[in-house]
C-alpha atoms as a PDB file:
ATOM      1  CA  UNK A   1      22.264  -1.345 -24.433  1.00  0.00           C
ATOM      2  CA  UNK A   2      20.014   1.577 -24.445  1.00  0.00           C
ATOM      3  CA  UNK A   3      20.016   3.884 -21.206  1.00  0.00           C
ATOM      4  CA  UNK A   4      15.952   3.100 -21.184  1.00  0.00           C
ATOM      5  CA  UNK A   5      16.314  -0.571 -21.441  1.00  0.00           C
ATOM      6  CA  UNK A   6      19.359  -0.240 -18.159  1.00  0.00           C
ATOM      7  CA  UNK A   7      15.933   1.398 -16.488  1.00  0.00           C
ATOM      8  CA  UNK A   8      13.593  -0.812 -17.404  1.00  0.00           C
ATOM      9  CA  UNK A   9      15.486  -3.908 -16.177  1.00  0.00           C
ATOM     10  CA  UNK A  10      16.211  -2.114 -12.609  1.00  0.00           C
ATOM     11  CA  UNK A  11      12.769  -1.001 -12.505  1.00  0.00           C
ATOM     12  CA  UNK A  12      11.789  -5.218 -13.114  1.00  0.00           C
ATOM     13  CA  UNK A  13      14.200  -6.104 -10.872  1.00  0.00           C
ATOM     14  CA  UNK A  14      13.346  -3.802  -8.412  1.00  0.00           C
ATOM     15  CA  UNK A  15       9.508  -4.717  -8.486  1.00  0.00           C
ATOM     16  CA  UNK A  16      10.527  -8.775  -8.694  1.00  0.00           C
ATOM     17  CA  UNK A  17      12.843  -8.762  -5.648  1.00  0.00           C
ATOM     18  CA  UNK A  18      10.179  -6.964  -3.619  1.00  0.00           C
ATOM     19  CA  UNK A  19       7.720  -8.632  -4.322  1.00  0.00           C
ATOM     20  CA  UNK A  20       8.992 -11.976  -3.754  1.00  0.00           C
ATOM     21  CA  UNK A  21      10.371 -10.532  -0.254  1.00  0.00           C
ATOM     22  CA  UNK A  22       7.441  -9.912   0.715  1.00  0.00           C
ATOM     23  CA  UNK A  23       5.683 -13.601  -0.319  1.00  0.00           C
ATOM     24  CA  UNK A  24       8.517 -14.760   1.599  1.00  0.00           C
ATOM     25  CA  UNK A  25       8.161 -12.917   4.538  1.00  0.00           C
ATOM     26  CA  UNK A  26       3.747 -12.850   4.615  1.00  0.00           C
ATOM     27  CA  UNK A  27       3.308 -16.447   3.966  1.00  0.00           C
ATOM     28  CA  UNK A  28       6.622 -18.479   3.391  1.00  0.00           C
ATOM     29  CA  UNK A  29       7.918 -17.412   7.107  1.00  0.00           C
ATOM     30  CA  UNK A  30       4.387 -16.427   8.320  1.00  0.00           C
ATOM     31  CA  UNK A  31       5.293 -12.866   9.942  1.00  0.00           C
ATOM     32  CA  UNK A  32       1.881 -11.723   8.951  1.00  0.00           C
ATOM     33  CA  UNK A  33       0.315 -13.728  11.995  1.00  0.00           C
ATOM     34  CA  UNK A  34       2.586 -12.354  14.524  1.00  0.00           C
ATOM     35  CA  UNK A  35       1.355  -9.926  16.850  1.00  0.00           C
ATOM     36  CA  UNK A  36       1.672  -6.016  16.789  1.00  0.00           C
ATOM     37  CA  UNK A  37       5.138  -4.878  18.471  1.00  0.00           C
ATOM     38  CA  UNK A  38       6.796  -9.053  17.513  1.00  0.00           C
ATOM     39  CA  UNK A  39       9.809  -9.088  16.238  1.00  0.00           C
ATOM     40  CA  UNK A  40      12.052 -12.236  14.851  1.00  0.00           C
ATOM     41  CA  UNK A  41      15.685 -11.655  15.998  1.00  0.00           C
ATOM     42  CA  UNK A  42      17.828 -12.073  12.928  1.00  0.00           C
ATOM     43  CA  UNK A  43      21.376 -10.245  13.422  1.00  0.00           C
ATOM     44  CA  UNK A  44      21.870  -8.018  16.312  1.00  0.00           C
ATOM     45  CA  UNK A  45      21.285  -5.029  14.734  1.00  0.00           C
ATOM     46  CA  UNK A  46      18.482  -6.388  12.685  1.00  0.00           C
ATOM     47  CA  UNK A  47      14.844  -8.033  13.699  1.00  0.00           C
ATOM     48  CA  UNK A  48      12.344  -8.949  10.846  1.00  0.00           C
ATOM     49  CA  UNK A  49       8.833  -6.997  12.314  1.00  0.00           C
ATOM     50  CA  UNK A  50       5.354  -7.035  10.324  1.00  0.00           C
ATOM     51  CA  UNK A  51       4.091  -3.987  10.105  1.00  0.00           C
ATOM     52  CA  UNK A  52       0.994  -2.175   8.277  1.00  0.00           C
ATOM     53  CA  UNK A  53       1.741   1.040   6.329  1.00  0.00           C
ATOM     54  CA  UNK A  54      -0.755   2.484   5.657  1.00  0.00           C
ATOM     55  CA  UNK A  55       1.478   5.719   4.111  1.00  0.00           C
ATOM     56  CA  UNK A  56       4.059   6.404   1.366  1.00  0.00           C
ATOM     57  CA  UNK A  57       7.630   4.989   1.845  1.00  0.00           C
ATOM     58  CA  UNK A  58       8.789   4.790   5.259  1.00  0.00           C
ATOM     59  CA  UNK A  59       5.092   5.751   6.544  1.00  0.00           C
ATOM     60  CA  UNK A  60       5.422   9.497   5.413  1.00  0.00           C
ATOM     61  CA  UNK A  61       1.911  10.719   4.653  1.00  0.00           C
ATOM     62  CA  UNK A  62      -0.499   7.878   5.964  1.00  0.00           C
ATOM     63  CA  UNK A  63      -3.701   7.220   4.043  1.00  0.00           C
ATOM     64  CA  UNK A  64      -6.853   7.275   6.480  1.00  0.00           C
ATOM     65  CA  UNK A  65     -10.124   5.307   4.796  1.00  0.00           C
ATOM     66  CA  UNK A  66     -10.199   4.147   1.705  1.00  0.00           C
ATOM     67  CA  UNK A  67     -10.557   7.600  -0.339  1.00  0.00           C
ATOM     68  CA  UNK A  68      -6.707   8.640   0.890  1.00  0.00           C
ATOM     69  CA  UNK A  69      -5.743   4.621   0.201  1.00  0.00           C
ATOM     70  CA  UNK A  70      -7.124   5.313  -3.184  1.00  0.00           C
ATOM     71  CA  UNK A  71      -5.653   8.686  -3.543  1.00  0.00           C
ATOM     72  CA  UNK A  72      -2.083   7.052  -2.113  1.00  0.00           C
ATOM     73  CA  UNK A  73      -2.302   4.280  -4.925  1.00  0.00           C
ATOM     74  CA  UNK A  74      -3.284   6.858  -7.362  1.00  0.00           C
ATOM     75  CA  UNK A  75      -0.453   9.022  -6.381  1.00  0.00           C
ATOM     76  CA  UNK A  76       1.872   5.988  -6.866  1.00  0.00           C
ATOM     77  CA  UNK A  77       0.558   4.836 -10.295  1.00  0.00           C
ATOM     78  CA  UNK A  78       0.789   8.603 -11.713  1.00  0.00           C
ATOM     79  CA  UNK A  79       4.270   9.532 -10.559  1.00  0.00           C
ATOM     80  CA  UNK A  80       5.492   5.882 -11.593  1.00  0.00           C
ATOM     81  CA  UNK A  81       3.873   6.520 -15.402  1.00  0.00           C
ATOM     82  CA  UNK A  82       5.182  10.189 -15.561  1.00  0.00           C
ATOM     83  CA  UNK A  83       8.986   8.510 -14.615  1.00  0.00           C
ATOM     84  CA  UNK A  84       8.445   5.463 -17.029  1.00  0.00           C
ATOM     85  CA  UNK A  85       7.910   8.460 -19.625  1.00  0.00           C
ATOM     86  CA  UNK A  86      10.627  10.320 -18.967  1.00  0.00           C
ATOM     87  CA  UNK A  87      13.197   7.295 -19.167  1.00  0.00           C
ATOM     88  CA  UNK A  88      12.149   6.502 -22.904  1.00  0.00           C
ATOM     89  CA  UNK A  89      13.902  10.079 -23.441  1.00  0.00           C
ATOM     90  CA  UNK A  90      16.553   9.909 -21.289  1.00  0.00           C
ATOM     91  CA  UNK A  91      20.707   8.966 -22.236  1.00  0.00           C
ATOM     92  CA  UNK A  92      22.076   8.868 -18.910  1.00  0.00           C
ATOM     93  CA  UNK A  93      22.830   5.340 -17.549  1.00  0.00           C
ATOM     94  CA  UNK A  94      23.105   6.488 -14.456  1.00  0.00           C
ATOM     95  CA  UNK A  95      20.028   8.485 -14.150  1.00  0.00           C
ATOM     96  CA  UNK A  96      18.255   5.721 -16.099  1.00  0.00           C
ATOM     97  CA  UNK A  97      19.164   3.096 -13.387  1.00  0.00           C
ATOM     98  CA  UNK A  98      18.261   5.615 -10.827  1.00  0.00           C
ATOM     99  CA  UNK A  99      14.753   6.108 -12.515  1.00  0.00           C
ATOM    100  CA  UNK A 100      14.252   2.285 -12.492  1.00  0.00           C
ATOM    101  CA  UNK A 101      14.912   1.707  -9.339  1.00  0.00           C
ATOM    102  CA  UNK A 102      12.397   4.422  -8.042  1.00  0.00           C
ATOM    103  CA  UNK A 103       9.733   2.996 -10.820  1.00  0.00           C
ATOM    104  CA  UNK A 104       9.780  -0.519  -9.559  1.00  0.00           C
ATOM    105  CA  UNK A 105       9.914   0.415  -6.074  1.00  0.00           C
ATOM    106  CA  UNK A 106       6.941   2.759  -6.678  1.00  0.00           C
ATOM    107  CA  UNK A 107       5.020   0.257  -8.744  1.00  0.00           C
ATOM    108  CA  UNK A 108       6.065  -2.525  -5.526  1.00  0.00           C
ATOM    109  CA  UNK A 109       4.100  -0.689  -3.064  1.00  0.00           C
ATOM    110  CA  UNK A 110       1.292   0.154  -5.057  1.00  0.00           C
ATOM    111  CA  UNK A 111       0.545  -3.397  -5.748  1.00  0.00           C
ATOM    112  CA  UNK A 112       0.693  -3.777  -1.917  1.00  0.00           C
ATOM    113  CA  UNK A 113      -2.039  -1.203  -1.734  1.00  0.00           C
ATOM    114  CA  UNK A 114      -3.909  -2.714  -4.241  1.00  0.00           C
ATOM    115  CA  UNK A 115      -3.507  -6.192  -2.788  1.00  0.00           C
ATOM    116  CA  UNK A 116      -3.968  -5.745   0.856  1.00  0.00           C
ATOM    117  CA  UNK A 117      -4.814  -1.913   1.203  1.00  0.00           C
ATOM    118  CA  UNK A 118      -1.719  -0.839   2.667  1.00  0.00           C
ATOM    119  CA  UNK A 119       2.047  -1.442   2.431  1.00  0.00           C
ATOM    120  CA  UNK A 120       3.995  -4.519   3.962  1.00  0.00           C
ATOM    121  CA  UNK A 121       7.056  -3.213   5.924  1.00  0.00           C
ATOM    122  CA  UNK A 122       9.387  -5.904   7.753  1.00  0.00           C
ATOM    123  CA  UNK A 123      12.584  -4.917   7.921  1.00  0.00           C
ATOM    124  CA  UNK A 124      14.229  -3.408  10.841  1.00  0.00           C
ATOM    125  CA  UNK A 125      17.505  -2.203  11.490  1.00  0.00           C
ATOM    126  CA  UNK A 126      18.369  -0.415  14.945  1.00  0.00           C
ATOM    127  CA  UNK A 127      22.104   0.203  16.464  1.00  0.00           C
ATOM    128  CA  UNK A 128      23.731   2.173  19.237  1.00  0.00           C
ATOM    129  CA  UNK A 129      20.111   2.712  21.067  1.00  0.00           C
ATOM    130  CA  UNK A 130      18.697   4.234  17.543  1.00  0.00           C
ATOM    131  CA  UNK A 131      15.661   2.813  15.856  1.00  0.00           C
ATOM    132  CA  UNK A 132      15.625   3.120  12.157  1.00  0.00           C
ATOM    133  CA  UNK A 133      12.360   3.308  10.174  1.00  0.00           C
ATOM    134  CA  UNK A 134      10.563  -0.383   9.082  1.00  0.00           C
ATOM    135  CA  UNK A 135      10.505  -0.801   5.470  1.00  0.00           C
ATOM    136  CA  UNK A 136      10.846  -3.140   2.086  1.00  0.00           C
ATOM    137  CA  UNK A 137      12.535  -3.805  -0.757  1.00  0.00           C
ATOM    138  CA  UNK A 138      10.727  -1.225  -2.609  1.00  0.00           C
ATOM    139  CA  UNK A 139      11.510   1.762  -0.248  1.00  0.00           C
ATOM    140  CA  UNK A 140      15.423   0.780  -0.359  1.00  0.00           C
ATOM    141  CA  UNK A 141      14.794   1.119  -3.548  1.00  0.00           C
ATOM    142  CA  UNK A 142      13.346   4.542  -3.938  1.00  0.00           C
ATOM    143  CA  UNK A 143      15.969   5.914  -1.530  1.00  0.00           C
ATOM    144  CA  UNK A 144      19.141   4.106  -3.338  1.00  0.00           C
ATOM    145  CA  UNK A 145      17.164   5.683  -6.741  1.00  0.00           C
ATOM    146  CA  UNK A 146      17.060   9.040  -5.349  1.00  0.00           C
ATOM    147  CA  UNK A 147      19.973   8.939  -4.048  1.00  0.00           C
ATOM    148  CA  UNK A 148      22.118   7.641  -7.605  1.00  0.00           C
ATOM    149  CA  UNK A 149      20.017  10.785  -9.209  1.00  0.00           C
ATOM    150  CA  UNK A 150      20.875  13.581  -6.531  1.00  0.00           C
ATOM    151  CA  UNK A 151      24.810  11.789  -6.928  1.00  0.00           C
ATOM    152  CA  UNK A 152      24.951  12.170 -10.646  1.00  0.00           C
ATOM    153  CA  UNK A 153      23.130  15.222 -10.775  1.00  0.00           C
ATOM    154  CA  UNK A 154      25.322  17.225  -8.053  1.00  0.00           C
ATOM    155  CA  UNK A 155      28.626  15.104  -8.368  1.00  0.00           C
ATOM    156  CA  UNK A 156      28.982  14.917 -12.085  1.00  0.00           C
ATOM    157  CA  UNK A 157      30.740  17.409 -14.025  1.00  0.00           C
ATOM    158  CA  UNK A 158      28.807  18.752 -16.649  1.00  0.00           C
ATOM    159  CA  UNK A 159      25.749  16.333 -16.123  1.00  0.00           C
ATOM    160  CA  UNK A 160      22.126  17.542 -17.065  1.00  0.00           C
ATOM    161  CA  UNK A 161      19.901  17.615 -14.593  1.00  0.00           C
ATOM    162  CA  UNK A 162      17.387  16.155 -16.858  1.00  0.00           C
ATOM    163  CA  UNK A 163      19.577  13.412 -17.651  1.00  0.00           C
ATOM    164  CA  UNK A 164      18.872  14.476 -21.281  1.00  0.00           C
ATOM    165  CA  UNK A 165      22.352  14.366 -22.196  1.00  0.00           C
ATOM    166  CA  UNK A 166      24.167  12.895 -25.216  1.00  0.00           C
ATOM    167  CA  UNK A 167      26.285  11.984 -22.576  1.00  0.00           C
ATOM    168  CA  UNK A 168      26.591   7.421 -21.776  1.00  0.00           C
ATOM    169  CA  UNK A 169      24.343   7.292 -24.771  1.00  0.00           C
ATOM    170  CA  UNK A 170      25.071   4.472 -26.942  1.00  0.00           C
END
């Protein structure tokens, strides 16, 4: 298996499973009707919450009107293109899956912003008095993605940053 087809099946994966999360969670449990602030108790260290983001992952730079909506989603699209690009060149499985994961999860919340005009956040973890940010599928996604490339690129002996590498090529 080609290093672009490992990406290309996180990147579906990563798009299917948040997607259907968040079906689940907007109509199959109905958290979309709850009120602001609501949370459904899960674990004790983790509530489901329905929340509005109206900004990139974990409501960093929030969209105001529909121009910076627009602008968001364009954002999204663009940088998710430009990465789908760069994996056709790339021989790195592990900066292939890393690029996957950060294309579906990219492409995830921009059909959210297309859909409903901002991004469907539920999750929330919290332990110890600490409240950790609300998000999806698709923003664990993009941080487990960045995360794999910053690993490979710093951690690996020898690695290209760019991923370019004949190295894991097959």
């Amino acid at each position: 298996m080609r290093a672009r087809d490992l990406g290309l099946i996180a990147a579906a994966a990563a798009l299917v499973l948040d997607q259907a999360t968040k079906l689940w969670i907007l109509y199959g449990l109905g958290v979309v009707h709850m009120g602001p602030g609501q949370a459904v108790p899960v674990l004790p260290f983790f509530n489901l919450i329905m929340l509005w983001n109206p900004g990139i992952s974990y409501g960093l730079f929030p969209a105001s009107g529909p121009e910076g909506t627009a602008y968001l989603a364009t954002f999204q699209l663009l940088a998710a293109g430009a990465m789908t690009a760069w994996l056709w060149f790339i021989h790195s499985p592990r900066v292939a899956l890393a690029l996957g994961l950060i294309i579906g999860g990219a492409l995830g919340n921009f059909l959210d912003r297309l859909i409903y005009g901002a991004v469907a956040d539920f999750f929330h973890f919290y332990a110890f008095g600490i409240s950790f940010f609300v998000f999806n599928v698709a923003d664990a996604a993009i941080t487990f993605g960045i995360f794999a490339w910053l690993c490979d690129a710093f951690l690996t002996p020898g690695a290209s940053q760019s991923g370019f590498g004949k190295e894991g090529s097959r």
